[in-house]
N, C-alpha and C. Protein backbone atom coordinates (compact mmCIF):
# COMPACT_ATOMS: atom_id res chain seq x y z
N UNK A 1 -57.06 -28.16 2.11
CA UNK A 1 -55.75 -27.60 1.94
C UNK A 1 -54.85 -28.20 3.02
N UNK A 2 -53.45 -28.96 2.67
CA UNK A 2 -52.67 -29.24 3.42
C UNK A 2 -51.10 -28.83 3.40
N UNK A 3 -50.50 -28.88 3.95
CA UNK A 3 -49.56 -28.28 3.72
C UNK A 3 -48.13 -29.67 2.80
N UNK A 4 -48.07 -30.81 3.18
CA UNK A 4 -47.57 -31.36 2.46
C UNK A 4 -48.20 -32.47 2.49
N UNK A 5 -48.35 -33.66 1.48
CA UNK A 5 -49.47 -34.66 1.50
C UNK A 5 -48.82 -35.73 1.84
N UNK A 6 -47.62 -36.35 2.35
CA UNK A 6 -46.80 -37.43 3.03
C UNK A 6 -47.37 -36.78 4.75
N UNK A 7 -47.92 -35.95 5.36
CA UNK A 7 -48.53 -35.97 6.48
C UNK A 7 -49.72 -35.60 6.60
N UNK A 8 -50.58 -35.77 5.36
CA UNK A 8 -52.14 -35.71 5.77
C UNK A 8 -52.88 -37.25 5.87
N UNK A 9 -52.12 -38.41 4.89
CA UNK A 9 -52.72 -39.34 4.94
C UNK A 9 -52.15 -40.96 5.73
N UNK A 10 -52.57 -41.87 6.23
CA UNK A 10 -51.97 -42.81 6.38
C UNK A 10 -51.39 -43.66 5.70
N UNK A 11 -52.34 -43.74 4.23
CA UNK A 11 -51.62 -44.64 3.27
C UNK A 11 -52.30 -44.51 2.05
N UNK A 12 -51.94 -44.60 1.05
CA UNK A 12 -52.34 -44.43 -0.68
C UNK A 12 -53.95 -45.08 -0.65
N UNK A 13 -54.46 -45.65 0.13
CA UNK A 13 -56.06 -46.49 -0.02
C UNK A 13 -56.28 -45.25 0.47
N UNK A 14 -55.98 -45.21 2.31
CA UNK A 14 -56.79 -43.50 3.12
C UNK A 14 -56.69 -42.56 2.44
N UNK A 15 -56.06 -42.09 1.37
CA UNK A 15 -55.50 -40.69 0.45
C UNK A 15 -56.53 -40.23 -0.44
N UNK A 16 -56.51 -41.89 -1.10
CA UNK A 16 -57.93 -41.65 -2.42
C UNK A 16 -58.96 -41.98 -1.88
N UNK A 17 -59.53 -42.84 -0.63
CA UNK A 17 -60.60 -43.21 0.05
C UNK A 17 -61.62 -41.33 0.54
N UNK A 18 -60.51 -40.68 0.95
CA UNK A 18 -60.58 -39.41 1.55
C UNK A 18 -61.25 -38.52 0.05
N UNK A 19 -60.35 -38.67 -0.51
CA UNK A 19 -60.43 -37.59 -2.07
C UNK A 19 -61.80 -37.77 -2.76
N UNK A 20 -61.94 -38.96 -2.75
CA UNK A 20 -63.64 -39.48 -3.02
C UNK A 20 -64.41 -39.09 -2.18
N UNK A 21 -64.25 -39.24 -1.41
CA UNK A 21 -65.33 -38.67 0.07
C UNK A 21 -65.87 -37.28 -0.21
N UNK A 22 -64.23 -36.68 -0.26
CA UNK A 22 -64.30 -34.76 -0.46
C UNK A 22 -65.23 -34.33 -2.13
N UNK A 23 -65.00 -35.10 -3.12
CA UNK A 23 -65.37 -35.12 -4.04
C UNK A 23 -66.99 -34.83 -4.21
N UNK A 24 -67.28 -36.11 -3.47
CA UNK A 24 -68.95 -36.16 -3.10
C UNK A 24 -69.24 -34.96 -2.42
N UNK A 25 -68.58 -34.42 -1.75
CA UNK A 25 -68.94 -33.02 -0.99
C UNK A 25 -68.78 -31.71 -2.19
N UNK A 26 -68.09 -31.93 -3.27
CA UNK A 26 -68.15 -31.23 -4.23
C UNK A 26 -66.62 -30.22 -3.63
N UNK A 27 -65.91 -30.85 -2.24
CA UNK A 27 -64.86 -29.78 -2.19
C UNK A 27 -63.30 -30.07 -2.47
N UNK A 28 -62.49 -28.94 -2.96
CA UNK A 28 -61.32 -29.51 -3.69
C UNK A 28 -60.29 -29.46 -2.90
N UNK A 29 -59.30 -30.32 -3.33
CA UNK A 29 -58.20 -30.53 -2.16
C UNK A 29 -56.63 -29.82 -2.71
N UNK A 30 -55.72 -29.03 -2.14
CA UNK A 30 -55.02 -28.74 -2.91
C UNK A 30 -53.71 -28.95 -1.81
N UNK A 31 -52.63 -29.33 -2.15
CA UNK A 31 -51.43 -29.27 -1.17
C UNK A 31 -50.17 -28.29 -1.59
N UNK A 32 -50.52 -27.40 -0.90
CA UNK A 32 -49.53 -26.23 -0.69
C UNK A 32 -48.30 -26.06 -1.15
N UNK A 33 -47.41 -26.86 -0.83
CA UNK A 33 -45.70 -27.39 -0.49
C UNK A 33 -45.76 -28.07 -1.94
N UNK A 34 -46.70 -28.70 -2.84
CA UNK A 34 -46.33 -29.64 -4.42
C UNK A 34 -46.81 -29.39 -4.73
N UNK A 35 -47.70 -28.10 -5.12
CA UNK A 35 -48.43 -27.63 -6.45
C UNK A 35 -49.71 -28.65 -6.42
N UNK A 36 -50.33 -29.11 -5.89
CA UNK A 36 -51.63 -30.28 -6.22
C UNK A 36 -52.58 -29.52 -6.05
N UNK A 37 -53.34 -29.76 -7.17
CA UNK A 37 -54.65 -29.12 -7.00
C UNK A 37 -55.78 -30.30 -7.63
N UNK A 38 -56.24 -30.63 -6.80
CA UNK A 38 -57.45 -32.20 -7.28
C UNK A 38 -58.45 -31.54 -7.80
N UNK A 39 -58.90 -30.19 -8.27
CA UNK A 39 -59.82 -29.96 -8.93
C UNK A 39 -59.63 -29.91 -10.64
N UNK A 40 -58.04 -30.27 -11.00
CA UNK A 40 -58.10 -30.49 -12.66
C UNK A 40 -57.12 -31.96 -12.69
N UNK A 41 -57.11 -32.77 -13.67
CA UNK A 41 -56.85 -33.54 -14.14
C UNK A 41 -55.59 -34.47 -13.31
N UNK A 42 -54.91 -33.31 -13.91
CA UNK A 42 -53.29 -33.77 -13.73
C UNK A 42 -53.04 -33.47 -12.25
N UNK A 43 -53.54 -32.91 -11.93
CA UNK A 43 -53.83 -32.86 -10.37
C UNK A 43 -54.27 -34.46 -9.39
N UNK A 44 -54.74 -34.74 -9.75
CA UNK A 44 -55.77 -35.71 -9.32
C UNK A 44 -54.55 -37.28 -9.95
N UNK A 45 -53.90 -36.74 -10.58
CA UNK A 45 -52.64 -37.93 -10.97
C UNK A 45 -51.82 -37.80 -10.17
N UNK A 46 -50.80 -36.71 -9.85
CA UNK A 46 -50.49 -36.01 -9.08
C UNK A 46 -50.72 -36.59 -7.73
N UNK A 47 -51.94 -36.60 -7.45
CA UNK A 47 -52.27 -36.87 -6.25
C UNK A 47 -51.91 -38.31 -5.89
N UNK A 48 -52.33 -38.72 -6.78
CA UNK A 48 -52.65 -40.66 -6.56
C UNK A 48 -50.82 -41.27 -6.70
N UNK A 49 -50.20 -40.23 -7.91
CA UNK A 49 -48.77 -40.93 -7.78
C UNK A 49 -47.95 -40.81 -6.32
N UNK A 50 -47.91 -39.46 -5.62
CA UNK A 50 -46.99 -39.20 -4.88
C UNK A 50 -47.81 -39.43 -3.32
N UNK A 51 -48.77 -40.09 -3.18
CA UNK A 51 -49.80 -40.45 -2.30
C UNK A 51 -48.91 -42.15 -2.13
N UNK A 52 -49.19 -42.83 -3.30
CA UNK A 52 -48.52 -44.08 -3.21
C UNK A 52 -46.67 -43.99 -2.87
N UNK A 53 -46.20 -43.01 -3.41
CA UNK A 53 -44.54 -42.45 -3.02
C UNK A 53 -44.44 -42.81 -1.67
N UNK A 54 -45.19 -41.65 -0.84
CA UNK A 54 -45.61 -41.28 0.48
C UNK A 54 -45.49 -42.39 1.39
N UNK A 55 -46.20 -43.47 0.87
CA UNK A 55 -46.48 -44.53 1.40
C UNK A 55 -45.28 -45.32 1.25
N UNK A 56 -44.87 -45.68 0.28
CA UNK A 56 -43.47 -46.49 0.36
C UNK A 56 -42.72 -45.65 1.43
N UNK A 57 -42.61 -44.52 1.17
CA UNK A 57 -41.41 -43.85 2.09
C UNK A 57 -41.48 -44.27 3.27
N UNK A 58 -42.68 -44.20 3.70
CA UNK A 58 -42.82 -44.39 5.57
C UNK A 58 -42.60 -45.74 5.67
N UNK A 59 -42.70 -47.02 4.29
CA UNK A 59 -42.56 -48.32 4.87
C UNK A 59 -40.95 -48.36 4.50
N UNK A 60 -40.85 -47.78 3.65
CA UNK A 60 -38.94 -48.05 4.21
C UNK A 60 -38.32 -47.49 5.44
N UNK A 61 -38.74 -46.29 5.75
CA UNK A 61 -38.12 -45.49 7.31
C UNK A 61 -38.76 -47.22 8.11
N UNK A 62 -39.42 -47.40 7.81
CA UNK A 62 -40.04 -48.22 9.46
C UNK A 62 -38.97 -49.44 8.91
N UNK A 63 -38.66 -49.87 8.17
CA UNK A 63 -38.36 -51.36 7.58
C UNK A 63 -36.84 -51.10 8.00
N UNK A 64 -36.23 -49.79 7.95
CA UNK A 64 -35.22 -49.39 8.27
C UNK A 64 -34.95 -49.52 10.18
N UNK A 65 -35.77 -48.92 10.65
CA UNK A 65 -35.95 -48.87 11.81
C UNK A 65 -35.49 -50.25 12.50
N UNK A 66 -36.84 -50.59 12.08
CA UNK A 66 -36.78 -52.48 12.82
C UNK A 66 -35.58 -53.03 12.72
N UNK A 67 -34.82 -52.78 11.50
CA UNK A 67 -33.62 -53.77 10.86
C UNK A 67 -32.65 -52.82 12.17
N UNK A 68 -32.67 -51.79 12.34
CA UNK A 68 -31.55 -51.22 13.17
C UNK A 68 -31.60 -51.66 14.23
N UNK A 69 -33.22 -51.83 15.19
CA UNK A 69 -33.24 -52.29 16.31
C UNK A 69 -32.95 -53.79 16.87
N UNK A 70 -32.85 -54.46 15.27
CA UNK A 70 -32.51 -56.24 15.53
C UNK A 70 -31.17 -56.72 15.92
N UNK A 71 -29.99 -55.74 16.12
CA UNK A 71 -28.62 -55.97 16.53
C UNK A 71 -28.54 -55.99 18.21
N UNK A 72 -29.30 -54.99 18.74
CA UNK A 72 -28.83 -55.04 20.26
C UNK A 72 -29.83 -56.18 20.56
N UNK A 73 -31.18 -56.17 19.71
CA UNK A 73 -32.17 -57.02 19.95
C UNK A 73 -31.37 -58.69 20.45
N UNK A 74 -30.75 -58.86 19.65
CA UNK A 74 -29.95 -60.45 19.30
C UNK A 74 -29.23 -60.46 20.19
N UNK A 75 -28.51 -59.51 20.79
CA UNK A 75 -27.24 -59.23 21.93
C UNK A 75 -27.79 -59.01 23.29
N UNK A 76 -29.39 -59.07 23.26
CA UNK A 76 -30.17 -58.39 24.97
C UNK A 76 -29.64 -57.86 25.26
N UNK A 77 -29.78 -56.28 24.43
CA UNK A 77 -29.58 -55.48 25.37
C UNK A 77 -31.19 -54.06 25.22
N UNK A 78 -31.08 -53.51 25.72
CA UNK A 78 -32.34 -52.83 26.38
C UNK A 78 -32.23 -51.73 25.35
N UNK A 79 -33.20 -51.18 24.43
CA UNK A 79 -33.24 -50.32 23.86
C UNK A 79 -34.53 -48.81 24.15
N UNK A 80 -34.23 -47.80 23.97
CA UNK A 80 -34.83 -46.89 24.87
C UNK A 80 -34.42 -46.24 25.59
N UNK A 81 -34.91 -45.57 26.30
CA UNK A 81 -34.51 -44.42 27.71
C UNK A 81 -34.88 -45.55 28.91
N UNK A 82 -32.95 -45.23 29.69
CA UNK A 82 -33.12 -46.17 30.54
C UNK A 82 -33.89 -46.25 31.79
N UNK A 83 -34.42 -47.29 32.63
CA UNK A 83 -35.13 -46.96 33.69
C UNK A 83 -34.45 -46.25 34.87
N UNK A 84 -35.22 -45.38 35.63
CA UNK A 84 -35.04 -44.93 36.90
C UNK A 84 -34.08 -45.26 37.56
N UNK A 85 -34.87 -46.70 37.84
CA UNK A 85 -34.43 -48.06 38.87
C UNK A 85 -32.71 -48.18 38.53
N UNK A 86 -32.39 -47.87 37.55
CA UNK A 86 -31.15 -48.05 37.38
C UNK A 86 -29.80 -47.43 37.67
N UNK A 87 -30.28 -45.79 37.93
CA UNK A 87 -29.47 -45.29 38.24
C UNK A 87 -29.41 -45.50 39.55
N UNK A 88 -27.61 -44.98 40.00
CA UNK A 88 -27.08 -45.08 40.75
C UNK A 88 -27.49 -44.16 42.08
N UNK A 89 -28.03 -44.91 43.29
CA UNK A 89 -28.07 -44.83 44.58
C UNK A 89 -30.11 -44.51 44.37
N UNK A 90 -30.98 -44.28 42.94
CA UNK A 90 -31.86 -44.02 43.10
C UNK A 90 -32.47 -45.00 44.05
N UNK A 91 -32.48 -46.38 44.17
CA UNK A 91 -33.17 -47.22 45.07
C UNK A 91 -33.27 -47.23 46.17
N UNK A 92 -31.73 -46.92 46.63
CA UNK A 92 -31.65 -46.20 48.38
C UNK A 92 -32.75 -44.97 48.65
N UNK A 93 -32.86 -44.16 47.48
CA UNK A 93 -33.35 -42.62 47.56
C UNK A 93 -35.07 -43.26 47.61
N UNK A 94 -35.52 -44.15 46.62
CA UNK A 94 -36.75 -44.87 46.58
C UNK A 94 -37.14 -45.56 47.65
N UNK A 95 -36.34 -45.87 48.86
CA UNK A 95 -36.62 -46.63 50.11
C UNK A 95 -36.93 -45.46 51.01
N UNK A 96 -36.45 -44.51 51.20
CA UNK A 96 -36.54 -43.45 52.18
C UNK A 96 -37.98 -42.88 51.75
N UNK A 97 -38.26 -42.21 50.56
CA UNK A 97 -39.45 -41.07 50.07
C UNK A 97 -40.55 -42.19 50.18
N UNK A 98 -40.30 -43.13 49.91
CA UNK A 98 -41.55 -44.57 49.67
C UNK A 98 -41.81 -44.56 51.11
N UNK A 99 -40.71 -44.62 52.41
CA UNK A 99 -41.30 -44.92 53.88
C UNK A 99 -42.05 -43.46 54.28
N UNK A 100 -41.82 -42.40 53.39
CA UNK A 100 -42.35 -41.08 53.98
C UNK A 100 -43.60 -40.99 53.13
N UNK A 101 -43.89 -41.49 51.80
CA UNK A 101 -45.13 -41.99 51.37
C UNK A 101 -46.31 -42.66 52.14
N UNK A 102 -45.79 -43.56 52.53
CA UNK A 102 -46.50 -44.63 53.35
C UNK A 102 -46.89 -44.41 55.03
N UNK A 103 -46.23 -43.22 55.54
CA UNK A 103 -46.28 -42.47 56.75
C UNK A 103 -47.43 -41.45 56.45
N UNK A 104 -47.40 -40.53 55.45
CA UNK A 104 -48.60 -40.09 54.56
C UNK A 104 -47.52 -38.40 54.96
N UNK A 105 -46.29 -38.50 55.38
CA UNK A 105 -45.33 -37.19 55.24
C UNK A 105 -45.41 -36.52 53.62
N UNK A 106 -45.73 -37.03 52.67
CA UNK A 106 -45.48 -36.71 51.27
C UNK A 106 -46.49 -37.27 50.60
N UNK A 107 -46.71 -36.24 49.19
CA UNK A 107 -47.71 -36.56 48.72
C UNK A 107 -46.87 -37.61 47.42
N UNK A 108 -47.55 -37.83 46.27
CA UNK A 108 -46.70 -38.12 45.18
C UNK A 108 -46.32 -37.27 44.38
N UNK A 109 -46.62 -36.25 44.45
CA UNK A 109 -46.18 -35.48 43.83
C UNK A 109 -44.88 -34.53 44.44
N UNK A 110 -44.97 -34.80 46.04
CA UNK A 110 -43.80 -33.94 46.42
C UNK A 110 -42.58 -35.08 46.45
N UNK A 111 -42.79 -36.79 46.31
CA UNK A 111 -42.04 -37.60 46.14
C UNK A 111 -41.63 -37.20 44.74
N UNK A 112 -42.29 -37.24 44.20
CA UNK A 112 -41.85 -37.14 42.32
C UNK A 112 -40.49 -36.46 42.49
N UNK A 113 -40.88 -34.77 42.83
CA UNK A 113 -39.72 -33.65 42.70
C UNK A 113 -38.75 -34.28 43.68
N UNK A 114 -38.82 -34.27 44.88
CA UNK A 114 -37.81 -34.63 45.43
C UNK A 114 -36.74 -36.17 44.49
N UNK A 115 -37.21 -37.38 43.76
CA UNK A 115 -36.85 -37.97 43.33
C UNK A 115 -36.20 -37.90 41.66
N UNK A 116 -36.76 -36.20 41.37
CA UNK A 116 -36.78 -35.99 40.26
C UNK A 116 -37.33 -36.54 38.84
N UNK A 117 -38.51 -37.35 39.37
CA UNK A 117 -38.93 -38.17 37.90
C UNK A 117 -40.40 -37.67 37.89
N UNK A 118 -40.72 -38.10 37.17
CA UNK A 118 -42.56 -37.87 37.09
C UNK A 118 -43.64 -38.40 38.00
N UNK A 119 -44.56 -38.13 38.11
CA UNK A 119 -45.51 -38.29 39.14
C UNK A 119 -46.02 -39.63 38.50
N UNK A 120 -46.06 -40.01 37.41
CA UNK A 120 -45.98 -41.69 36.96
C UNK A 120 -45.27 -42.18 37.24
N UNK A 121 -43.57 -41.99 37.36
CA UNK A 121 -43.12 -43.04 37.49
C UNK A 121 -43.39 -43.24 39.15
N UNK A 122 -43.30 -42.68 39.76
CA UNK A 122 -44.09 -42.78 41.11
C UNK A 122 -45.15 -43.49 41.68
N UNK A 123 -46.23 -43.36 40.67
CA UNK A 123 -47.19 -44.17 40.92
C UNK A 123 -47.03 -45.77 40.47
N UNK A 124 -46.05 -45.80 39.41
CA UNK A 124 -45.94 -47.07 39.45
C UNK A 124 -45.06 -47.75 39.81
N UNK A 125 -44.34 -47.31 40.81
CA UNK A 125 -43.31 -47.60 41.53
C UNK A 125 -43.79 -48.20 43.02
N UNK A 126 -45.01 -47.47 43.37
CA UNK A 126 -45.49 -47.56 44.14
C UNK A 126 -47.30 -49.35 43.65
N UNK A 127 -47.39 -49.24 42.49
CA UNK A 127 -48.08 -50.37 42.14
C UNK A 127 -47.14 -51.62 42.12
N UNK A 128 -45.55 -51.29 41.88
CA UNK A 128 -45.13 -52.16 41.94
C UNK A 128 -44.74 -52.75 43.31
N UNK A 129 -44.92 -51.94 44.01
CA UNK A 129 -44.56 -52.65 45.62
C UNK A 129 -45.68 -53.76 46.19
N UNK A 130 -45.34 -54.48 46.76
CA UNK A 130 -46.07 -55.26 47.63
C UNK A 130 -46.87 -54.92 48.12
N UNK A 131 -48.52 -55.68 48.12
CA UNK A 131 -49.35 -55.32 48.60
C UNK A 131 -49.61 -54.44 50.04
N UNK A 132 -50.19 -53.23 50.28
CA UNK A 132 -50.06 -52.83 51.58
C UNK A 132 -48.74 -51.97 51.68
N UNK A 133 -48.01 -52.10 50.67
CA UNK A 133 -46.64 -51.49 51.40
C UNK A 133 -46.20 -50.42 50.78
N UNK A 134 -45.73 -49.14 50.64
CA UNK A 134 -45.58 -48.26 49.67
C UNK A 134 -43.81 -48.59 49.06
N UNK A 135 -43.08 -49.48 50.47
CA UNK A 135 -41.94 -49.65 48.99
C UNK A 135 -41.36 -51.35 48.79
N UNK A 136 -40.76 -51.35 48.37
CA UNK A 136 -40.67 -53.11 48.02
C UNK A 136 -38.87 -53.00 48.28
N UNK A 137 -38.33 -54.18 48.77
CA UNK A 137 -37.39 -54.51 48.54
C UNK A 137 -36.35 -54.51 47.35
N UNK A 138 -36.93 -54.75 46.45
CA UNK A 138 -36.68 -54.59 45.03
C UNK A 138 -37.70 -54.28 43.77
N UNK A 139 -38.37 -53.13 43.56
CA UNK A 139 -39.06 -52.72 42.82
C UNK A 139 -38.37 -53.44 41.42
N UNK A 140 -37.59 -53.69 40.87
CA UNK A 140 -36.69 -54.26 39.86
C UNK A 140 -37.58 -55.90 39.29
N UNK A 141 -37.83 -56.06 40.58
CA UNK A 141 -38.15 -57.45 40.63
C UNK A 141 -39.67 -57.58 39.64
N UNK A 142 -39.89 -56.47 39.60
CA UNK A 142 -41.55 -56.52 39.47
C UNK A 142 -41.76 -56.69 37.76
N UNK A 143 -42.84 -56.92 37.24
CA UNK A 143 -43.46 -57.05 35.66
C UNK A 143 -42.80 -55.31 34.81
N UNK A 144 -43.09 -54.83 35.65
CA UNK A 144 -41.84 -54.06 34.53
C UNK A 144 -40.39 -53.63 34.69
N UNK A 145 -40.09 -54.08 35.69
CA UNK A 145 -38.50 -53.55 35.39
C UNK A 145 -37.78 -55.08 35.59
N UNK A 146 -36.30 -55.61 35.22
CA UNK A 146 -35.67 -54.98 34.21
C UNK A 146 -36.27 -54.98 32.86
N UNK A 147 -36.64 -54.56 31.54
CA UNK A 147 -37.22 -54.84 30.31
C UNK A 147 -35.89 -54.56 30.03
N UNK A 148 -35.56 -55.65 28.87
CA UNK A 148 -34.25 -55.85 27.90
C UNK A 148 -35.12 -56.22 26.72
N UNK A 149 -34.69 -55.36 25.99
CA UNK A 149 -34.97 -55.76 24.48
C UNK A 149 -35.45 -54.89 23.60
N UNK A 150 -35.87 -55.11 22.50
CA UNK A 150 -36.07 -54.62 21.32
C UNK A 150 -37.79 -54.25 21.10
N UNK A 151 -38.53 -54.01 19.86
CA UNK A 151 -39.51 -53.48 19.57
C UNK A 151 -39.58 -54.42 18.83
N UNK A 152 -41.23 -55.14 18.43
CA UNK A 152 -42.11 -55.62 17.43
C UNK A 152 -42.57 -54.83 16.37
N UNK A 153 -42.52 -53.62 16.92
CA UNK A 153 -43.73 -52.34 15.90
C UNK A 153 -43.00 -51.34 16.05
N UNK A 154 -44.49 -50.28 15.73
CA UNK A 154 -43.45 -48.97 16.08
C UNK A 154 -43.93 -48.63 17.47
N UNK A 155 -44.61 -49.22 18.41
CA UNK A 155 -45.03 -49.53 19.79
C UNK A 155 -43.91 -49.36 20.71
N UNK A 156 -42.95 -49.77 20.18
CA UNK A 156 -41.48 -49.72 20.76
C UNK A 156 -41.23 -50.67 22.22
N UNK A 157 -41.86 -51.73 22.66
CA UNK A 157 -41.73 -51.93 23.81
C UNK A 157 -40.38 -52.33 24.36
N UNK A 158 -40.21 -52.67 25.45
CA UNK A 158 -38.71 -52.72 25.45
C UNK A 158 -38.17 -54.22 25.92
N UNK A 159 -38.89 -55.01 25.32
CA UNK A 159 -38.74 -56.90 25.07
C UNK A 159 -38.24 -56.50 23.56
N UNK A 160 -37.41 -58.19 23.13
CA UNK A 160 -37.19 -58.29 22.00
C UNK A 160 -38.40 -59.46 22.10
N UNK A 161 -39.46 -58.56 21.23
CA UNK A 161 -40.55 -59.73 20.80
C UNK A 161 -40.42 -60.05 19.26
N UNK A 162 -40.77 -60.74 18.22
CA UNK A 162 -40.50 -60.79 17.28
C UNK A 162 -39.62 -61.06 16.36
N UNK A 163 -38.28 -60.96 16.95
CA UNK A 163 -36.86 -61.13 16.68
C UNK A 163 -36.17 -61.98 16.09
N UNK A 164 -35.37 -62.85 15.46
CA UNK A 164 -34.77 -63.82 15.92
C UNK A 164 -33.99 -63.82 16.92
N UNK A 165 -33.67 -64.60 17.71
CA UNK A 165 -32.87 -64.20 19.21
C UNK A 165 -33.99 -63.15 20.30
N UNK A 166 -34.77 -62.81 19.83
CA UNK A 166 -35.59 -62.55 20.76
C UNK A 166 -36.55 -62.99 22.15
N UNK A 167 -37.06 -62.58 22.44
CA UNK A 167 -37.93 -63.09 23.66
C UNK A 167 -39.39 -63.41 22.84
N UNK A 168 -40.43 -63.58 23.66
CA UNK A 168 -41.38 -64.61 23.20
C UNK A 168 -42.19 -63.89 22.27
């Protein structure tokens, strides 16, 4: 029993791959929200038509998606929630809590609150610094910050990989 069948399966193969499975178990599948009941006929049509529906739907939302994200993609510009590093005076604020890090005055977690971000972005703020050192001159500089760009998937990274006008 599910409640609507566009979120029980991944795709029209996993739907009926599954239904066969349950079958062999002798147990019946019914979805709540569309009347389906796979233990009679028209049920089991039912199933297989709006299973394949299901599936188109999610490849147009995504086909939709991508096509939206390929405009700033082409223009570099950064899509997502922006970094930390970016706001204004945080880097000054990241030089001070990073020298009281590295003194061992603060834990990361009392850096986090005081900096207001998460105890990740902390820690990798702190991977991004220079060996030995808890803060870097320019954390910016490092393999992840600045990221400009767009998404390949629904992974979302924040390079335009894939693109035309994209990065590599």
């Amino acid at each position: 029993m599910v409640w609507k069948l566009d979120r029980a399966f991944r795709s029209s193969l996993h739907a009926l791959r599954t239904m066969e499975d349950m079958d062999g178990l002798g147990v019946g599948f019914e979805v709540l929200t569309q009347a389906i009941d796979t233990t009679i006929s028209t049920g089991r049509l039912t199933f297989a038509v709006l299973s394949a529906v299901a599936e188109m739907e999610r490849s147009l939302i995504r086909d939709r998606v991508l096509e939206g994200m390929q405009l700033p993609c082409r223009k570099g510009k950064a899509i997502g929630r922006p970094r930390v590093m970016g706001r204004p005076g945080f880097a000054a604020s990241w030089e001070l809590v990073a020298a009281e890090l590295a003194a061992g005055r603060l834990s990361q977690r009392q850096a986090a609150r005081r900096l207001r971000v998460g105890q990740a972005t902390v820690a990798r703020l702190l991977r991004a610094a220079p060996e030995g050192e808890a803060s870097s001159d320019d954390p910016g500089r490092d393999r992840d910050w600045p990221r400009t760009g767009c998404a390949k998937r629904w992974s979302f990274p924040r390079r335009c990989v894939g693109f035309p006008g994209g990065g590599s």
